[in-house]
N, C-alpha and C. Protein backbone atom coordinates (compact mmCIF):
# COMPACT_ATOMS: atom_id res chain seq x y z
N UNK A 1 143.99 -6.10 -105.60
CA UNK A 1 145.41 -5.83 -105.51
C UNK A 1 146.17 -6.98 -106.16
N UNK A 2 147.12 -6.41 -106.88
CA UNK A 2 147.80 -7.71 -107.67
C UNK A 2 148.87 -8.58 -106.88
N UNK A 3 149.21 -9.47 -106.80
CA UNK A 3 150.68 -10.53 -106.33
C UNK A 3 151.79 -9.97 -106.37
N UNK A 4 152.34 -9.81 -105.55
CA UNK A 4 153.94 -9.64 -105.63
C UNK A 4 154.67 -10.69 -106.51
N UNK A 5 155.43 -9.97 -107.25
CA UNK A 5 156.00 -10.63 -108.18
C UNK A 5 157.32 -11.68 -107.65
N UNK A 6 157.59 -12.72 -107.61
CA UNK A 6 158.66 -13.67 -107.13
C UNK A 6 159.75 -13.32 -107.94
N UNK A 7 160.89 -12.79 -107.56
CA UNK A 7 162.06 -12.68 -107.86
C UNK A 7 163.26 -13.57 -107.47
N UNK A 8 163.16 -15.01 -107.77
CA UNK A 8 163.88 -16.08 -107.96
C UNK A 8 165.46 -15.49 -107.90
N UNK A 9 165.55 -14.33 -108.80
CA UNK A 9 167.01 -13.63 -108.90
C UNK A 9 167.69 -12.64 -107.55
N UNK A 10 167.26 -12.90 -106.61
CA UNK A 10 167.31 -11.77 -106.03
C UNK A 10 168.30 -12.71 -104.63
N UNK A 11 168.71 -12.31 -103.80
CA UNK A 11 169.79 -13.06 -102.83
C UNK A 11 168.98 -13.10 -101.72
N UNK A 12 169.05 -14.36 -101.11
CA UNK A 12 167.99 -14.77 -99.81
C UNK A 12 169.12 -13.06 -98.92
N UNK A 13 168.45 -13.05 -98.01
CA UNK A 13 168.63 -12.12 -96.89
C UNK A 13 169.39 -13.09 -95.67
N UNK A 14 170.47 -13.18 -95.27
CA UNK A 14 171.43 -13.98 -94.30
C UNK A 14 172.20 -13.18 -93.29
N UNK A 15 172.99 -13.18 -92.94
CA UNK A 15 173.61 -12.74 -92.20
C UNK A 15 174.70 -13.23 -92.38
N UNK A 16 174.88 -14.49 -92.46
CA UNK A 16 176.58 -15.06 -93.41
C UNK A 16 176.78 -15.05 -94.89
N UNK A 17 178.13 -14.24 -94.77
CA UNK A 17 178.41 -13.83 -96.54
C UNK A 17 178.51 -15.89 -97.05
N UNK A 18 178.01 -15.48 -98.17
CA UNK A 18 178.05 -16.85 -99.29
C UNK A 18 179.85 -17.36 -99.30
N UNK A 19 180.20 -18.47 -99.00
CA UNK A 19 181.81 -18.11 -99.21
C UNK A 19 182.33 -18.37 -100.63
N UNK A 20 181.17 -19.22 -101.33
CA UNK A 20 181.93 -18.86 -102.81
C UNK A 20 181.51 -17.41 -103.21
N UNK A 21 180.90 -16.43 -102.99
CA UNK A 21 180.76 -15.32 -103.44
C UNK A 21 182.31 -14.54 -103.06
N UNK A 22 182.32 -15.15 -101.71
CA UNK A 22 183.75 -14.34 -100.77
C UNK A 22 185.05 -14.95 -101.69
N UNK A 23 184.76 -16.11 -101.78
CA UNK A 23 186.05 -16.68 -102.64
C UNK A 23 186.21 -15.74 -103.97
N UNK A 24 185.36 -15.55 -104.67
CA UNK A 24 185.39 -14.82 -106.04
C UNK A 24 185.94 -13.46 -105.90
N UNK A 25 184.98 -12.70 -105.09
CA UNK A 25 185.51 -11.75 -104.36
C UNK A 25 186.96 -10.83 -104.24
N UNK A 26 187.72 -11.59 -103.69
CA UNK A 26 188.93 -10.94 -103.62
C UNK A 26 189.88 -11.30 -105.09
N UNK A 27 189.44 -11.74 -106.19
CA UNK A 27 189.91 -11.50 -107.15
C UNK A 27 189.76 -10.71 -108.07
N UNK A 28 188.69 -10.00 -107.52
CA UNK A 28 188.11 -8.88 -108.47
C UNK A 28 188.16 -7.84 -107.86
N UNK A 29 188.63 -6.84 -109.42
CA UNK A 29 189.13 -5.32 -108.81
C UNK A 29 188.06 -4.74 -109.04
N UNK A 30 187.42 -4.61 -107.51
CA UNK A 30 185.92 -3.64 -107.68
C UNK A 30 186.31 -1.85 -108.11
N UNK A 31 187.37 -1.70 -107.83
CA UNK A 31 187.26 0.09 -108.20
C UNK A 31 187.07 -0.01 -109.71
N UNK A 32 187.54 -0.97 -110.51
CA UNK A 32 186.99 -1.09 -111.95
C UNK A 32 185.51 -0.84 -112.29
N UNK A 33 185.04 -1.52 -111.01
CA UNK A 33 183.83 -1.76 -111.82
C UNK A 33 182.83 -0.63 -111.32
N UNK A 34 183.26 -0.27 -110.22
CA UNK A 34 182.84 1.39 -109.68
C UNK A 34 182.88 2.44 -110.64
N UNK A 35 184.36 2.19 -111.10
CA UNK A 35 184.68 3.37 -112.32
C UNK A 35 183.57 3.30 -113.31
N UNK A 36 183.46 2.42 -113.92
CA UNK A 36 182.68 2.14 -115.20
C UNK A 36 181.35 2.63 -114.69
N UNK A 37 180.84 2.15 -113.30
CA UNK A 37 179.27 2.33 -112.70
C UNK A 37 178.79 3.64 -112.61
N UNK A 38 180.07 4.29 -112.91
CA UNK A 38 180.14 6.15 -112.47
C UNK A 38 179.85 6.61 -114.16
N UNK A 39 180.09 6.08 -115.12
CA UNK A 39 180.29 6.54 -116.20
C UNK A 39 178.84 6.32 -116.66
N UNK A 40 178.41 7.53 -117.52
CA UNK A 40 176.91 7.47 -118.32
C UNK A 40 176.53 6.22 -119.19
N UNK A 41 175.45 6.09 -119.37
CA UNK A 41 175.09 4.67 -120.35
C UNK A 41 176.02 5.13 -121.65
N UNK A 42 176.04 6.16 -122.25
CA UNK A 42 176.70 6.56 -123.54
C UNK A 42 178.35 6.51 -123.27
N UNK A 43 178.73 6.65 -122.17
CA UNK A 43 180.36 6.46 -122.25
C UNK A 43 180.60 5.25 -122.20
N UNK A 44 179.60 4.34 -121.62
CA UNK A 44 179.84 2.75 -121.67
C UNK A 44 180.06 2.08 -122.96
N UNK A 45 178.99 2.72 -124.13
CA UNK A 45 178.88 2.11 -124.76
C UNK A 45 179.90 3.04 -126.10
N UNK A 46 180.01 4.30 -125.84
CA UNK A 46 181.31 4.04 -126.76
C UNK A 46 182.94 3.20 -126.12
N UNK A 47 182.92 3.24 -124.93
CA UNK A 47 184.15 2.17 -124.38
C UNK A 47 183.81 1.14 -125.31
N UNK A 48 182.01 0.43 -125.01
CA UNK A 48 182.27 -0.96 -125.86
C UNK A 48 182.47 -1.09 -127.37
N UNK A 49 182.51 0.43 -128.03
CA UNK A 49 182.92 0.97 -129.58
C UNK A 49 184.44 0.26 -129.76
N UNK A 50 184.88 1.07 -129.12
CA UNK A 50 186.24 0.93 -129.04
C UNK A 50 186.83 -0.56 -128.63
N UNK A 51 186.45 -1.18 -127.59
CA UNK A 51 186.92 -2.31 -127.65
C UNK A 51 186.99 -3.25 -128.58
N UNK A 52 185.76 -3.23 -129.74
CA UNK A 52 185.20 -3.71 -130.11
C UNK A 52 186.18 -3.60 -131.38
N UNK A 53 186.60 -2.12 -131.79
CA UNK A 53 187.31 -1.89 -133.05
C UNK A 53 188.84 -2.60 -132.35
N UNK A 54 189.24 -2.24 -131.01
CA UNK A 54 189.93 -3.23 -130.99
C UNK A 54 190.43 -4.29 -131.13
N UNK A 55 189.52 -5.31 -130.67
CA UNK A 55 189.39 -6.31 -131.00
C UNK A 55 189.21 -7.31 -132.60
N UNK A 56 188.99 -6.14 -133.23
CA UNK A 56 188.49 -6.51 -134.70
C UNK A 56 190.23 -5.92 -135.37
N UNK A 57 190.98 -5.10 -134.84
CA UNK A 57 191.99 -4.41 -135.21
C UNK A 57 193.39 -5.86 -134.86
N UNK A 58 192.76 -6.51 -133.58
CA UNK A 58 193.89 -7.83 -133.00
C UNK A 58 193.58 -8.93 -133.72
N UNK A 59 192.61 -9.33 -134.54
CA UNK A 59 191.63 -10.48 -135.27
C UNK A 59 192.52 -10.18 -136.70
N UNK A 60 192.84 -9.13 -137.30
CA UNK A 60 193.06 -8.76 -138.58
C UNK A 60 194.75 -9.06 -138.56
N UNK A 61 195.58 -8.33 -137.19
CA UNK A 61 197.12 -8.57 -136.91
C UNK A 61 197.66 -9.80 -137.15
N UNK A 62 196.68 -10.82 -135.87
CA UNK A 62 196.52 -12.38 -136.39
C UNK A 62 196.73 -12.98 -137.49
N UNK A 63 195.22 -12.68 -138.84
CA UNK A 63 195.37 -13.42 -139.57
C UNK A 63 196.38 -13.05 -140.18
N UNK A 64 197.03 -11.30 -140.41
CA UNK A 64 198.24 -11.15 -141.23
C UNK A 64 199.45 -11.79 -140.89
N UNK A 65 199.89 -12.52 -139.59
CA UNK A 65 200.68 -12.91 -139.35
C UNK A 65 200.73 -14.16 -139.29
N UNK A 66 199.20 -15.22 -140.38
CA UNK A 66 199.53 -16.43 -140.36
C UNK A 66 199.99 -16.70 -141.74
């Protein structure tokens, strides 16, 4: 039988929340990230299409306006 593999990444098991996790926490809008979690691998990644032409569309505004 082989070894269980050590997952270094994984969160000890506690019973008290981490408070820098809690601190971070309430600054972030989880229904965002729900939304996105709901969406197929392919709608993700044309969102990241689009951002992307975005972003390349705000890079170009820039240099025309130096």
């Amino acid at each position: 039988m082989s070894e269980p593999v050590e997952r270094s990444w994984v969160e000890p098991e506690t019973s008290e929340p981490d408070p820098v996790v809690e601190a971070y926490k309430k600054d972030v809008d989880r229904t965002l990230l729900r939304a996105n979690l709901a969406r197929t691998v392919e709608e993700r990644l044309q969102n990241l299409a689009r951002l992307q032409r975005f972003g390349r569309a705000l890079r170009r505004a820039g240099r025309a306006l130096r």
